[in-house]
PDB file of N, CA and C in Angstrom:
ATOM      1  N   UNK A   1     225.611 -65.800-161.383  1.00  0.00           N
ATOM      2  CA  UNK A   1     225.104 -64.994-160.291  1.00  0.00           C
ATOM      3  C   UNK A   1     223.574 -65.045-160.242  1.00  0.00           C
ATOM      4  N   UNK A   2     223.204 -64.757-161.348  1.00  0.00           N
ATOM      5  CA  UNK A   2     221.552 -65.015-161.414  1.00  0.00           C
ATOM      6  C   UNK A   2     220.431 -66.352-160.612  1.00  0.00           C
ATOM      7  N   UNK A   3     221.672 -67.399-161.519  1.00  0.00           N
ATOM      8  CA  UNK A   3     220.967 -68.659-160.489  1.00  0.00           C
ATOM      9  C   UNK A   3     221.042 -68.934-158.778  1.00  0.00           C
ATOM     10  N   UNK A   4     221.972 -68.221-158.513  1.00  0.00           N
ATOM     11  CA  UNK A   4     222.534 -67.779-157.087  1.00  0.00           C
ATOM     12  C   UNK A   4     221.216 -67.100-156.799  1.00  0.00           C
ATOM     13  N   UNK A   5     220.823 -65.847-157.307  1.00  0.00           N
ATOM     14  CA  UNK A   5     219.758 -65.279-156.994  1.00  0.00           C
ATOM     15  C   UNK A   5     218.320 -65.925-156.855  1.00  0.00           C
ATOM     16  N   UNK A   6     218.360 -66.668-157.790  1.00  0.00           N
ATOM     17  CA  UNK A   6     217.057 -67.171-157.524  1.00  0.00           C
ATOM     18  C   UNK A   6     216.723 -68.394-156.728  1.00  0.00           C
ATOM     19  N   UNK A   7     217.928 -69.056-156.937  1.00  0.00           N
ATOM     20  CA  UNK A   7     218.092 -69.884-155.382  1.00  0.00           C
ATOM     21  C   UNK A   7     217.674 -69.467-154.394  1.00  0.00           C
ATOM     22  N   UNK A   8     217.999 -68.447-153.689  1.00  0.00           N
ATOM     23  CA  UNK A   8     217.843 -67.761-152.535  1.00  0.00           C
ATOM     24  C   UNK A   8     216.418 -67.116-152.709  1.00  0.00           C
ATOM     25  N   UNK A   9     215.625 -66.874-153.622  1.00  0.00           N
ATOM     26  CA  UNK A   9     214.587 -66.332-153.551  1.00  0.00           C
ATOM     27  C   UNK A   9     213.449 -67.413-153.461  1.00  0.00           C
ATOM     28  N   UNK A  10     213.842 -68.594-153.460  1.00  0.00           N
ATOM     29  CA  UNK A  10     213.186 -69.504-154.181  1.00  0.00           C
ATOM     30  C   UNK A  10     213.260 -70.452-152.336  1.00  0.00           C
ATOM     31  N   UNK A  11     214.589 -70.379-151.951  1.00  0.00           N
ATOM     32  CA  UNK A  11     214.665 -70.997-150.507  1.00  0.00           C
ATOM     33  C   UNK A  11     213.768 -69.931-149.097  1.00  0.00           C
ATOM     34  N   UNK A  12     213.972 -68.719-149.333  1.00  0.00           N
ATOM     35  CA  UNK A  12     213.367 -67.936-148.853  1.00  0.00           C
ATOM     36  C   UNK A  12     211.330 -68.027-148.764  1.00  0.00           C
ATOM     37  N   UNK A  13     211.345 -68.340-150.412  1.00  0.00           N
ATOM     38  CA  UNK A  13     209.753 -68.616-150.135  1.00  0.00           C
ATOM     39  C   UNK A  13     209.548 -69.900-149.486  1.00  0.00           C
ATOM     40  N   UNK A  14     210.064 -71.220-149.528  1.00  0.00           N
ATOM     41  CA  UNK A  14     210.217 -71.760-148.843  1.00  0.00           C
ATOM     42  C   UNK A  14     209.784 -71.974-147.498  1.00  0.00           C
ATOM     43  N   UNK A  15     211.165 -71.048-146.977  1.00  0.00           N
ATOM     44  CA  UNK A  15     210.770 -70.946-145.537  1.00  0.00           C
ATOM     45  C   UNK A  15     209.697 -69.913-144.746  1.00  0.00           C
ATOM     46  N   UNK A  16     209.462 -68.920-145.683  1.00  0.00           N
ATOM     47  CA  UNK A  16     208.084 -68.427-145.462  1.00  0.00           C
ATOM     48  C   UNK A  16     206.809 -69.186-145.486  1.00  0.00           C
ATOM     49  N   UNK A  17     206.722 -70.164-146.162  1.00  0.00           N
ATOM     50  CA  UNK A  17     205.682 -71.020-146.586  1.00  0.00           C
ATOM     51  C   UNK A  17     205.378 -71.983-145.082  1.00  0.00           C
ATOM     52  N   UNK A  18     206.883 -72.138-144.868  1.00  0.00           N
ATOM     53  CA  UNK A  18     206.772 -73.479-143.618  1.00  0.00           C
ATOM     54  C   UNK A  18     206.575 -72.427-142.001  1.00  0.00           C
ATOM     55  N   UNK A  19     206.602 -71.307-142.096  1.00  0.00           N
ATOM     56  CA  UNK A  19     206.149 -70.657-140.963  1.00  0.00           C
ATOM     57  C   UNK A  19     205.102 -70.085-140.514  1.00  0.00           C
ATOM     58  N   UNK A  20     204.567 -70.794-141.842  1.00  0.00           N
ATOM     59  CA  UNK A  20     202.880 -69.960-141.752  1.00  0.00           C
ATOM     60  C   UNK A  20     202.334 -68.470-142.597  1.00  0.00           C
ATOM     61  N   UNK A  21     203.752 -68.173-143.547  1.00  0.00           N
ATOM     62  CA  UNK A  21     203.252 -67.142-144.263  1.00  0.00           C
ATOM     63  C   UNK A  21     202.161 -66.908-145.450  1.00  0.00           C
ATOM     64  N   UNK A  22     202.037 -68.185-145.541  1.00  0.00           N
ATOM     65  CA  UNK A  22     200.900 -68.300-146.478  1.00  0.00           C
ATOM     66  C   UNK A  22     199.452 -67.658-146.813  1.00  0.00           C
ATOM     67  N   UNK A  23     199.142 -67.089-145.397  1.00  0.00           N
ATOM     68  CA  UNK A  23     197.719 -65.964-145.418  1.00  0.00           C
ATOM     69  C   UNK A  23     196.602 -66.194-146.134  1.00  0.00           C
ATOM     70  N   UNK A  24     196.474 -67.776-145.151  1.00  0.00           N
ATOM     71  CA  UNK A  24     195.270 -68.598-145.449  1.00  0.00           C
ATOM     72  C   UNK A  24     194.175 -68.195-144.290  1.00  0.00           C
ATOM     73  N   UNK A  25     194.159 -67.069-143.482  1.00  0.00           N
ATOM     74  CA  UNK A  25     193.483 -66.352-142.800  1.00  0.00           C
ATOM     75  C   UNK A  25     192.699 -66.731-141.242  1.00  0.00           C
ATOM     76  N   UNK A  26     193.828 -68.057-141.100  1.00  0.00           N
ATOM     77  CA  UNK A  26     194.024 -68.712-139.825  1.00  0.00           C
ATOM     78  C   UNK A  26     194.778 -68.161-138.812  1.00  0.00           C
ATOM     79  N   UNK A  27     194.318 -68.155-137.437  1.00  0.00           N
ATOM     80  CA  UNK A  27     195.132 -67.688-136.656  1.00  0.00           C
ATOM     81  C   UNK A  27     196.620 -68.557-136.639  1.00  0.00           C
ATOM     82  N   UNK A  28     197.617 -68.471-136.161  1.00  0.00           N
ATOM     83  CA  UNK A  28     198.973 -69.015-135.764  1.00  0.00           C
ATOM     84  C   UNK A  28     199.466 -68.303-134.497  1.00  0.00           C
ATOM     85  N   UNK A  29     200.312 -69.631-134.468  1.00  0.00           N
ATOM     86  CA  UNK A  29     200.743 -69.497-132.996  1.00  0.00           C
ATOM     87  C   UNK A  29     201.889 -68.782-132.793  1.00  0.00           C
ATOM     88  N   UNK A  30     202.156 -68.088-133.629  1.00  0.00           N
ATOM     89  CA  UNK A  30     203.979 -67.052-133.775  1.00  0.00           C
ATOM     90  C   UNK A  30     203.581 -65.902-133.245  1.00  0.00           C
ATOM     91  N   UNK A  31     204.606 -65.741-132.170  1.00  0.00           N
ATOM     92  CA  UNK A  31     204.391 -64.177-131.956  1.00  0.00           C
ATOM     93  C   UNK A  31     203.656 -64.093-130.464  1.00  0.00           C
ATOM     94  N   UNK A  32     203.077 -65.320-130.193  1.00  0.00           N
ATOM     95  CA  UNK A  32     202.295 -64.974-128.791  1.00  0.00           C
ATOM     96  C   UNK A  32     200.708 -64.493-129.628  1.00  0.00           C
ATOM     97  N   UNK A  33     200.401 -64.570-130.413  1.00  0.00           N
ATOM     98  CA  UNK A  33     199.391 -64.216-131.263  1.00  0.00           C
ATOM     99  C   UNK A  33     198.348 -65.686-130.446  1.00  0.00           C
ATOM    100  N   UNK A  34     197.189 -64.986-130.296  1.00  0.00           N
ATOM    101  CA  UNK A  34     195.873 -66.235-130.233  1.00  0.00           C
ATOM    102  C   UNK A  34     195.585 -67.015-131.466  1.00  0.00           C
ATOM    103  N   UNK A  35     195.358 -68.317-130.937  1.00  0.00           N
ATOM    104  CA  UNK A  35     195.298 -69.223-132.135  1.00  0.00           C
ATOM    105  C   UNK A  35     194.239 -70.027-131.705  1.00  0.00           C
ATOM    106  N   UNK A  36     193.213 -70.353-132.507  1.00  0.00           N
ATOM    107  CA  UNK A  36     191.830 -71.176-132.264  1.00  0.00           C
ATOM    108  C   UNK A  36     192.237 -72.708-132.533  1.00  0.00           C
ATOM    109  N   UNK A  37     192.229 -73.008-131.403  1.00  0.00           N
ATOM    110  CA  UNK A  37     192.946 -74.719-130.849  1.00  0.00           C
ATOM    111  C   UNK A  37     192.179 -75.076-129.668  1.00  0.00           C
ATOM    112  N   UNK A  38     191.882 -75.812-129.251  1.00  0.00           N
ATOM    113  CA  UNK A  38     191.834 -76.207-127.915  1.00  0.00           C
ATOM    114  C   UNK A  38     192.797 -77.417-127.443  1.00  0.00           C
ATOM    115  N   UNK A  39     194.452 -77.546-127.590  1.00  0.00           N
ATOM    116  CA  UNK A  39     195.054 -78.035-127.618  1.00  0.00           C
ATOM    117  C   UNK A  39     196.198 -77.539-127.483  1.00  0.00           C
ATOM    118  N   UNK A  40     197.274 -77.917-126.102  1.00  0.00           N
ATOM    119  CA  UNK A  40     198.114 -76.708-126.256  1.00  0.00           C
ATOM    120  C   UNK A  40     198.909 -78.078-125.553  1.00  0.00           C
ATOM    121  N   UNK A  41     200.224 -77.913-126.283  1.00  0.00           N
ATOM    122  CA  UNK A  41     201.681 -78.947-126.166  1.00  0.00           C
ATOM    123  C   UNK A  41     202.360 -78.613-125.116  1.00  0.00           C
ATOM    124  N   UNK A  42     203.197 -79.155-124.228  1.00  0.00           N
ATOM    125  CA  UNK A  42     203.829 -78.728-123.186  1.00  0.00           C
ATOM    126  C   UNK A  42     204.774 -79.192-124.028  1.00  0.00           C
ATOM    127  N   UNK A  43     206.117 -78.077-124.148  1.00  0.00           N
ATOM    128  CA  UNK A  43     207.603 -78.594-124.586  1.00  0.00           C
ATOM    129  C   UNK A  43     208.392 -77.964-124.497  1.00  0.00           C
ATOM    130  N   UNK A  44     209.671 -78.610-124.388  1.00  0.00           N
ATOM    131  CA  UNK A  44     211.181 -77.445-123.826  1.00  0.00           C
ATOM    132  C   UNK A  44     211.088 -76.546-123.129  1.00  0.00           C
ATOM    133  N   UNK A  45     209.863 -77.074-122.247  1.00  0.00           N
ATOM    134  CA  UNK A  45     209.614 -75.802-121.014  1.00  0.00           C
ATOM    135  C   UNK A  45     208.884 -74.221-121.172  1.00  0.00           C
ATOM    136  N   UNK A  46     207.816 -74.943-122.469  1.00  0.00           N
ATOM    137  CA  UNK A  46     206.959 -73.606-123.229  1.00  0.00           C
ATOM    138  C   UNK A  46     205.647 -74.061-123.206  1.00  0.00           C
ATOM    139  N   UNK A  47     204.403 -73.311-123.044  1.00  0.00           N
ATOM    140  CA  UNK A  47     203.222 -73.770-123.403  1.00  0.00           C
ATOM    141  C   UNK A  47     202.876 -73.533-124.952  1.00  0.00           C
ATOM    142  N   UNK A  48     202.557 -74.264-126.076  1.00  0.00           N
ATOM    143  CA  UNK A  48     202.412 -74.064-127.364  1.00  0.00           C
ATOM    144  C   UNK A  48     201.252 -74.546-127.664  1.00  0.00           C
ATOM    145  N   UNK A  49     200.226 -73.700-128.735  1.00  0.00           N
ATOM    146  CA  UNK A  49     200.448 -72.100-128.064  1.00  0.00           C
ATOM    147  C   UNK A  49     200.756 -71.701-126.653  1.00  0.00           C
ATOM    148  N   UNK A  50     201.118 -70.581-126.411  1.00  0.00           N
ATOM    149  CA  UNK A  50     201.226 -69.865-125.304  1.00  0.00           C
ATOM    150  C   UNK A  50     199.639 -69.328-125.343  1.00  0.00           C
ATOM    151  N   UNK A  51     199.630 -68.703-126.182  1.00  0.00           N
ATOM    152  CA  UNK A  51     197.761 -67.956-126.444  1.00  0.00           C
ATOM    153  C   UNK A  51     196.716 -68.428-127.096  1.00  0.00           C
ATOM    154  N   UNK A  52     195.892 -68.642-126.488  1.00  0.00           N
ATOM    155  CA  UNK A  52     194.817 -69.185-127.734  1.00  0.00           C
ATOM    156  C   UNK A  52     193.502 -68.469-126.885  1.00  0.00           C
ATOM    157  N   UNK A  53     192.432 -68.828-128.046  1.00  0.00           N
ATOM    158  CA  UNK A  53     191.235 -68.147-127.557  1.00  0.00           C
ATOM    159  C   UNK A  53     189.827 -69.180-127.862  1.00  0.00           C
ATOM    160  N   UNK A  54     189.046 -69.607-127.526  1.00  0.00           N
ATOM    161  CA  UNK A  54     188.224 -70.836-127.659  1.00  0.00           C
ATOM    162  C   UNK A  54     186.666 -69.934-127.140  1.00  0.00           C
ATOM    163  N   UNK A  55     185.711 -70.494-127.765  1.00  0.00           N
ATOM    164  CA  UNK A  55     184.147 -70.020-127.418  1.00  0.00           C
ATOM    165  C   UNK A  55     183.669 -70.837-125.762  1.00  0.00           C
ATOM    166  N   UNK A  56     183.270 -70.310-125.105  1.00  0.00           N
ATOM    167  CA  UNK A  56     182.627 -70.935-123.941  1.00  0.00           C
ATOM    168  C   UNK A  56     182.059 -72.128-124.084  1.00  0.00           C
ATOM    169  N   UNK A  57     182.365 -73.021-123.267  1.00  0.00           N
ATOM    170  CA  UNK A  57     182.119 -74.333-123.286  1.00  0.00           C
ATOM    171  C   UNK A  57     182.990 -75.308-123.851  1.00  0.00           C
ATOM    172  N   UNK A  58     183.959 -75.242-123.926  1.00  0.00           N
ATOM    173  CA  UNK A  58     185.244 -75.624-125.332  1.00  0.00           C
ATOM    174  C   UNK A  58     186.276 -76.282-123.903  1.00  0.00           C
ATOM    175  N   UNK A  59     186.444 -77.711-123.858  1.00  0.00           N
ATOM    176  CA  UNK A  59     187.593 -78.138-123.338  1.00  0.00           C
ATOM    177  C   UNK A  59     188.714 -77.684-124.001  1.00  0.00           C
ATOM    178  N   UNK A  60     189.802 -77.256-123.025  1.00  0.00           N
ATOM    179  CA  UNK A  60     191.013 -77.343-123.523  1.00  0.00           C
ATOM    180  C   UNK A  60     191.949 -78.168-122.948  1.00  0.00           C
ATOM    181  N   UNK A  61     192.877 -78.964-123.924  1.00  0.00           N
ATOM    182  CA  UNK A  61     193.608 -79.967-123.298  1.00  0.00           C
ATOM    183  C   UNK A  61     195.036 -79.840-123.319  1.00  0.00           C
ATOM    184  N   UNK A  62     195.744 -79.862-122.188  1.00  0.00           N
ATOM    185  CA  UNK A  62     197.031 -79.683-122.356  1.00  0.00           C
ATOM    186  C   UNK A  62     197.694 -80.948-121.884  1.00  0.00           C
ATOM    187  N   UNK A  63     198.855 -81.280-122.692  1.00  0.00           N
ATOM    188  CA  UNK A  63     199.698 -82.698-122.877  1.00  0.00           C
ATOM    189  C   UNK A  63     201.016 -82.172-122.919  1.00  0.00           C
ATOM    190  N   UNK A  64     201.796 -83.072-121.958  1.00  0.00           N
ATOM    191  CA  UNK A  64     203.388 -83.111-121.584  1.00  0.00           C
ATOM    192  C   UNK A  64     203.787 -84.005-122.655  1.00  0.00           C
ATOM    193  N   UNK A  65     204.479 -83.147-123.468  1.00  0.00           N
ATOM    194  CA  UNK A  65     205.325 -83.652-124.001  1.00  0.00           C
ATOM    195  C   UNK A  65     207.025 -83.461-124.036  1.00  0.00           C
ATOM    196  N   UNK A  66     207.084 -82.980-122.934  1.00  0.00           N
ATOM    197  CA  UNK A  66     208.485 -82.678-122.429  1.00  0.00           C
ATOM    198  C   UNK A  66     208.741 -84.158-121.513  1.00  0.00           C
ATOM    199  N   UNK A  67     210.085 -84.100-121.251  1.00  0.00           N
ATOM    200  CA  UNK A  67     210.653 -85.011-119.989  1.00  0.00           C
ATOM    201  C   UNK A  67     210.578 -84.934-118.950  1.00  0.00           C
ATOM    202  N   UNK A  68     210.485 -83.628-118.829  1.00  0.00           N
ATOM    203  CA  UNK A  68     210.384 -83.121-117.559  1.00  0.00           C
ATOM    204  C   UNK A  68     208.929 -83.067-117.061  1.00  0.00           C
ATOM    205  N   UNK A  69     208.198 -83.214-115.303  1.00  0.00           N
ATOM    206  CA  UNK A  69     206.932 -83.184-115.147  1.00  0.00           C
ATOM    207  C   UNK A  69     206.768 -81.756-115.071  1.00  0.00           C
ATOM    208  N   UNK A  70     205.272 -81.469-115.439  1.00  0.00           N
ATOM    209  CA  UNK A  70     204.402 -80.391-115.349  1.00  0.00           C
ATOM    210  C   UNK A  70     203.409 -80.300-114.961  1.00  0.00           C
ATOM    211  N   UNK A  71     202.995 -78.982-114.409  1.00  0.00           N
ATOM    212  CA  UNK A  71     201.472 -78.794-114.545  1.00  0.00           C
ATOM    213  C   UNK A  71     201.049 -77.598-114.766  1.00  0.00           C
ATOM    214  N   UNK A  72     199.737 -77.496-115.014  1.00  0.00           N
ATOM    215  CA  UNK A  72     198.984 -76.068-115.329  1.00  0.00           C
ATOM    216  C   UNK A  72     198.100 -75.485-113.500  1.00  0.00           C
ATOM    217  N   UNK A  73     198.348 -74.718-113.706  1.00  0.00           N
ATOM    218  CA  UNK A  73     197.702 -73.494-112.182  1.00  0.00           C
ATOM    219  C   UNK A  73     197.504 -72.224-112.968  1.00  0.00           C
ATOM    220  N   UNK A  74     195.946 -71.919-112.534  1.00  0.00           N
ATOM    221  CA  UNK A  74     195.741 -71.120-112.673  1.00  0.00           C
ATOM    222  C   UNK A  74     195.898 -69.464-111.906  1.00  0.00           C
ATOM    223  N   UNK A  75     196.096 -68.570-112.452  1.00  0.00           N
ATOM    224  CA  UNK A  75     196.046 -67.125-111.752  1.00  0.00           C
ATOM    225  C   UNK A  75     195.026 -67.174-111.264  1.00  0.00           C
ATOM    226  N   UNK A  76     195.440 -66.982-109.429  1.00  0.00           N
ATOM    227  CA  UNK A  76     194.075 -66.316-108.935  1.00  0.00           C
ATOM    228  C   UNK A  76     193.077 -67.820-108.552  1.00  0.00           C
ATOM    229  N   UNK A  77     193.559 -69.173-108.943  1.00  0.00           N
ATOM    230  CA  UNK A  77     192.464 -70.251-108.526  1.00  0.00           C
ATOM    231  C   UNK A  77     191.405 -69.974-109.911  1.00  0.00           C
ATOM    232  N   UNK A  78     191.612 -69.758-110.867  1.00  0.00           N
ATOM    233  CA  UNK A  78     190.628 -69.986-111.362  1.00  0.00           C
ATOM    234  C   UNK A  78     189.751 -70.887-112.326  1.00  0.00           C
ATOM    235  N   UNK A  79     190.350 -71.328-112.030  1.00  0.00           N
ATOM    236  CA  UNK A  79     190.288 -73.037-112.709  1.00  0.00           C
ATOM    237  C   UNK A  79     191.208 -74.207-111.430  1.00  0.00           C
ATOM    238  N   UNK A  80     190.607 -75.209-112.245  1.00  0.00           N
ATOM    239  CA  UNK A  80     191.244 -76.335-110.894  1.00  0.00           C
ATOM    240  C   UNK A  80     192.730 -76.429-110.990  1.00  0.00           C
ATOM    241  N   UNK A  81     193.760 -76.885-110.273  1.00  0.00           N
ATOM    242  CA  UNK A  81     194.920 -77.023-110.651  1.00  0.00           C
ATOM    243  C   UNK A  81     194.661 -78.550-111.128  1.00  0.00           C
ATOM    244  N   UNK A  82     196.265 -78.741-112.233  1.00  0.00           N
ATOM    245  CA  UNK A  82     196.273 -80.325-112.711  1.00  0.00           C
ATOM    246  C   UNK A  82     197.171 -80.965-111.748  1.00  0.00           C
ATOM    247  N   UNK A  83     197.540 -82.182-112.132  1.00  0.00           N
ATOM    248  CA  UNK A  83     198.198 -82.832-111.085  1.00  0.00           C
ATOM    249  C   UNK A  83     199.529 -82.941-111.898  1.00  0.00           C
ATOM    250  N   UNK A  84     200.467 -83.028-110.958  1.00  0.00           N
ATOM    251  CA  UNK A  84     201.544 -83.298-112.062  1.00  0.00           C
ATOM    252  C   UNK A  84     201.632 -84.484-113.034  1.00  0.00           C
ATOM    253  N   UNK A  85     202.301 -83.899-114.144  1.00  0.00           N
ATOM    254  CA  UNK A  85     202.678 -84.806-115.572  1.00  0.00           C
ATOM    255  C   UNK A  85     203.105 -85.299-116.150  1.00  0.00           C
ATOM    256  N   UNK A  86     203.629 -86.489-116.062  1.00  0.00           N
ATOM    257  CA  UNK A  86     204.638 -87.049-116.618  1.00  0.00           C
ATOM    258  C   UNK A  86     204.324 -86.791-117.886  1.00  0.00           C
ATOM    259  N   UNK A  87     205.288 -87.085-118.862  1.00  0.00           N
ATOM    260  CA  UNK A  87     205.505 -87.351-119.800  1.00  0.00           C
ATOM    261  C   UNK A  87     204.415 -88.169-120.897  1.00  0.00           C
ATOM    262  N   UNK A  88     203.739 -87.772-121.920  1.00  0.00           N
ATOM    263  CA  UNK A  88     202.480 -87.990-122.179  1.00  0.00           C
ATOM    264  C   UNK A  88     201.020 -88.189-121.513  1.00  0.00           C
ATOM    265  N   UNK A  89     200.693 -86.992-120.263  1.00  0.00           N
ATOM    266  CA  UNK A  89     199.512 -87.597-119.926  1.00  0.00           C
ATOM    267  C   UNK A  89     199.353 -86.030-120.245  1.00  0.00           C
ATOM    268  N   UNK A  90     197.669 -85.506-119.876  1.00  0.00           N
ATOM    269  CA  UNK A  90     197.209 -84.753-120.032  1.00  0.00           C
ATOM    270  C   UNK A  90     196.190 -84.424-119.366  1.00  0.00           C
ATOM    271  N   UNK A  91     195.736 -83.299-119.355  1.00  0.00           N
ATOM    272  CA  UNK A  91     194.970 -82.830-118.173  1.00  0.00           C
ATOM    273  C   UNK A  91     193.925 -81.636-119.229  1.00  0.00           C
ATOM    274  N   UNK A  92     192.729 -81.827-118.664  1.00  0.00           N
ATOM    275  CA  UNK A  92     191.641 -81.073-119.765  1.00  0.00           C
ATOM    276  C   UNK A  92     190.906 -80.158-118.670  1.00  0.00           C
ATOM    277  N   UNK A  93     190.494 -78.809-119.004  1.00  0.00           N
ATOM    278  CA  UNK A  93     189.241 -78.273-118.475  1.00  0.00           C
ATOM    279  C   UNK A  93     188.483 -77.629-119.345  1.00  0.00           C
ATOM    280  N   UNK A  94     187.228 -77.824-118.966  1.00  0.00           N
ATOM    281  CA  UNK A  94     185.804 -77.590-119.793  1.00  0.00           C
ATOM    282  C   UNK A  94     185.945 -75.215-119.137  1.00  0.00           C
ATOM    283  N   UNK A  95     186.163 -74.700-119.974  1.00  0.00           N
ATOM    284  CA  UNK A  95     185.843 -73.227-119.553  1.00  0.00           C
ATOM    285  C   UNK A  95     184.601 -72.743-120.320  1.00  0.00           C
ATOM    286  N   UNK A  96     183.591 -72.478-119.113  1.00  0.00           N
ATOM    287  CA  UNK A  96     182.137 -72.383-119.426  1.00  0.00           C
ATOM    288  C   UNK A  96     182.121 -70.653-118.915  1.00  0.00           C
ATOM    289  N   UNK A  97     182.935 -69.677-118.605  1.00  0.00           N
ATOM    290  CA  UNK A  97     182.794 -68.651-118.502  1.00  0.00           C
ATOM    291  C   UNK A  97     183.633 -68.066-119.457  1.00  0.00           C
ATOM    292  N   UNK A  98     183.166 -66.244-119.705  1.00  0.00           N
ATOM    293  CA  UNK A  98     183.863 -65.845-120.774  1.00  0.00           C
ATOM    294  C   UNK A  98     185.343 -65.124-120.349  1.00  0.00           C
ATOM    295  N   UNK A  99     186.153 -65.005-120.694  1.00  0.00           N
ATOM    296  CA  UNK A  99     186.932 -63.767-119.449  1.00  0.00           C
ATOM    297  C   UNK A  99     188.556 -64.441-120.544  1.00  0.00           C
ATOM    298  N   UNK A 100     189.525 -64.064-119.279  1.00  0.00           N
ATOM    299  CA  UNK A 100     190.792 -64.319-119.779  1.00  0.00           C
ATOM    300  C   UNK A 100     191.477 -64.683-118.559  1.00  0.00           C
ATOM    301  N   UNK A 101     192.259 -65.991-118.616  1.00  0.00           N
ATOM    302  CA  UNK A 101     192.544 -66.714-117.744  1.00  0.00           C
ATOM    303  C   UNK A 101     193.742 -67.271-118.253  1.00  0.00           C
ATOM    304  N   UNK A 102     194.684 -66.408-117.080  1.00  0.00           N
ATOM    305  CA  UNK A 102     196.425 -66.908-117.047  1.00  0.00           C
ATOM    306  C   UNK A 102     196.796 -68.029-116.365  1.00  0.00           C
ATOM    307  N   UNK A 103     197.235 -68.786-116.881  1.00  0.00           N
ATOM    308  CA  UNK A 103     197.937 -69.597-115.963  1.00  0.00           C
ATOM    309  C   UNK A 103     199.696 -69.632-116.209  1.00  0.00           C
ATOM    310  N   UNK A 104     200.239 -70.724-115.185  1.00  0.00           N
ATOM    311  CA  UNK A 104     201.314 -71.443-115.328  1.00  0.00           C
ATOM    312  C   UNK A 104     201.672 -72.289-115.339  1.00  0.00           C
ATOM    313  N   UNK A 105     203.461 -72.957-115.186  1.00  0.00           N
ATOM    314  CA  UNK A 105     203.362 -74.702-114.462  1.00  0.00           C
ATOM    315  C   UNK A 105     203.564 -74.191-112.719  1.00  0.00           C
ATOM    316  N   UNK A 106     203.046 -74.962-112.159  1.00  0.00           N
ATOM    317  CA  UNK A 106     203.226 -75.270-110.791  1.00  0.00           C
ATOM    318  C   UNK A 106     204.491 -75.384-110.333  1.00  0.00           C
ATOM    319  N   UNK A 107     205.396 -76.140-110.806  1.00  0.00           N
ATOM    320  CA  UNK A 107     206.512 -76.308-110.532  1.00  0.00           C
ATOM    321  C   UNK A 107     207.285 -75.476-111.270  1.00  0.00           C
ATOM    322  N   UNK A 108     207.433 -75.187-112.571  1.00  0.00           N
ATOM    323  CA  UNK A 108     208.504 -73.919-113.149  1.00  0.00           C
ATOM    324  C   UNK A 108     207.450 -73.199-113.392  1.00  0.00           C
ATOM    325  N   UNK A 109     207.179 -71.616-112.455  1.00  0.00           N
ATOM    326  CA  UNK A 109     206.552 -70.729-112.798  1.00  0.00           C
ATOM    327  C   UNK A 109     206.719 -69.593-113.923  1.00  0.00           C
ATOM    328  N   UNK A 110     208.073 -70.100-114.140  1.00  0.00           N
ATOM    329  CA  UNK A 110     208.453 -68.653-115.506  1.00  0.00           C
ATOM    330  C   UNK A 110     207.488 -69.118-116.873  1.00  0.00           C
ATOM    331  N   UNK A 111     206.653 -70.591-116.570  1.00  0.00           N
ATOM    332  CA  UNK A 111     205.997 -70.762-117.759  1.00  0.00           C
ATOM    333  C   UNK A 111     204.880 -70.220-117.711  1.00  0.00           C
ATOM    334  N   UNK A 112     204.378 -69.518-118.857  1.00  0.00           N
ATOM    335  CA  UNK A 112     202.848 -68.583-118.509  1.00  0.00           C
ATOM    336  C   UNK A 112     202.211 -69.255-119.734  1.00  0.00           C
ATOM    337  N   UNK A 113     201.019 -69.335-119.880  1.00  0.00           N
ATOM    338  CA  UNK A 113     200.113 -68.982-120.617  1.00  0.00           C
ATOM    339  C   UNK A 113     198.720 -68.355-120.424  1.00  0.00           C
ATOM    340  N   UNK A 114     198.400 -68.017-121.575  1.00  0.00           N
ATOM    341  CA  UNK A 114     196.798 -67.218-121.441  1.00  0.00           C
ATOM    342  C   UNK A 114     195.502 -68.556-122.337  1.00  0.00           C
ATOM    343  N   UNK A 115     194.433 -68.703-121.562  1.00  0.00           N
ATOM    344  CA  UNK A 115     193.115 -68.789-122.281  1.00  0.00           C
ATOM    345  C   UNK A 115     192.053 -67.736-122.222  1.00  0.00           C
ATOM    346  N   UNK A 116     192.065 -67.396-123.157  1.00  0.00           N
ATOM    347  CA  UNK A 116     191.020 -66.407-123.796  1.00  0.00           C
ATOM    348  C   UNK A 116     189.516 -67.220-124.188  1.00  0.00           C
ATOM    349  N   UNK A 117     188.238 -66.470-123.134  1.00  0.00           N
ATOM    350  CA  UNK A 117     187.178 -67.540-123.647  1.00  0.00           C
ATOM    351  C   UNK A 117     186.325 -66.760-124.396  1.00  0.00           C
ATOM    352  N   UNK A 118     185.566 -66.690-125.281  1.00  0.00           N
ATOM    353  CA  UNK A 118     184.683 -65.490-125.648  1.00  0.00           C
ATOM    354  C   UNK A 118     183.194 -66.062-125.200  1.00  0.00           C
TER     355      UNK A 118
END
């Protein structure tokens, strides 16, 4: 029974380890939490991160890596829209103001994300 036990304690740290529990005092992307990237994945119909937060002047680049095409639109026009995406291309904007800026995809709007600029 014992080795049973520690198996499981031992697989458990494990998978804490591979999710980022480690509290190396980096932001992560779990949770909808802001994460300091300027790089955000398009996949399975999610922006990843969904949140991040970058200093003024900081391109951020977002890349389809789904099958499906995408694009980013901003709330409100506030940033340019991208063009749609196939499948590995990517689309960058330089955010030179400070504020917080939602966007989506153009075509499936249930996808949101936030850039946070400081």
């Amino acid at each position: 029974m014992r080795k049973h036990l520690v198996l499981v304690v031992g697989l458990l740290a494990i998978a804490l380890a591979a999710c980022g529990g480690g509290g190396d005092g980096e932001a992560s992307s779990g949770g909808g939490e802001a994460t300091a990237t300027n790089q955000v994945d398009i996949v399975e119909f999610n922006f990843k991160p969904q949140t991040i937060t970058v200093d003024a002047g900081t391109t951020v680049t977002w890349t389809n890596s789904d099958t499906f095409p995408h694009s980013v639109k901003a709330e409100g026009d506030a940033f340019p829209v991208s063009p749609d995406m196939a499948q590995g291309q990517t689309y960058s904007f330089t955010f030179t103001q400070a504020g917080t800026y939602a966007y989506f995809c153009g075509i499936h709007n249930s996808m949101v994300g936030t850039v946070t600029v400081k």
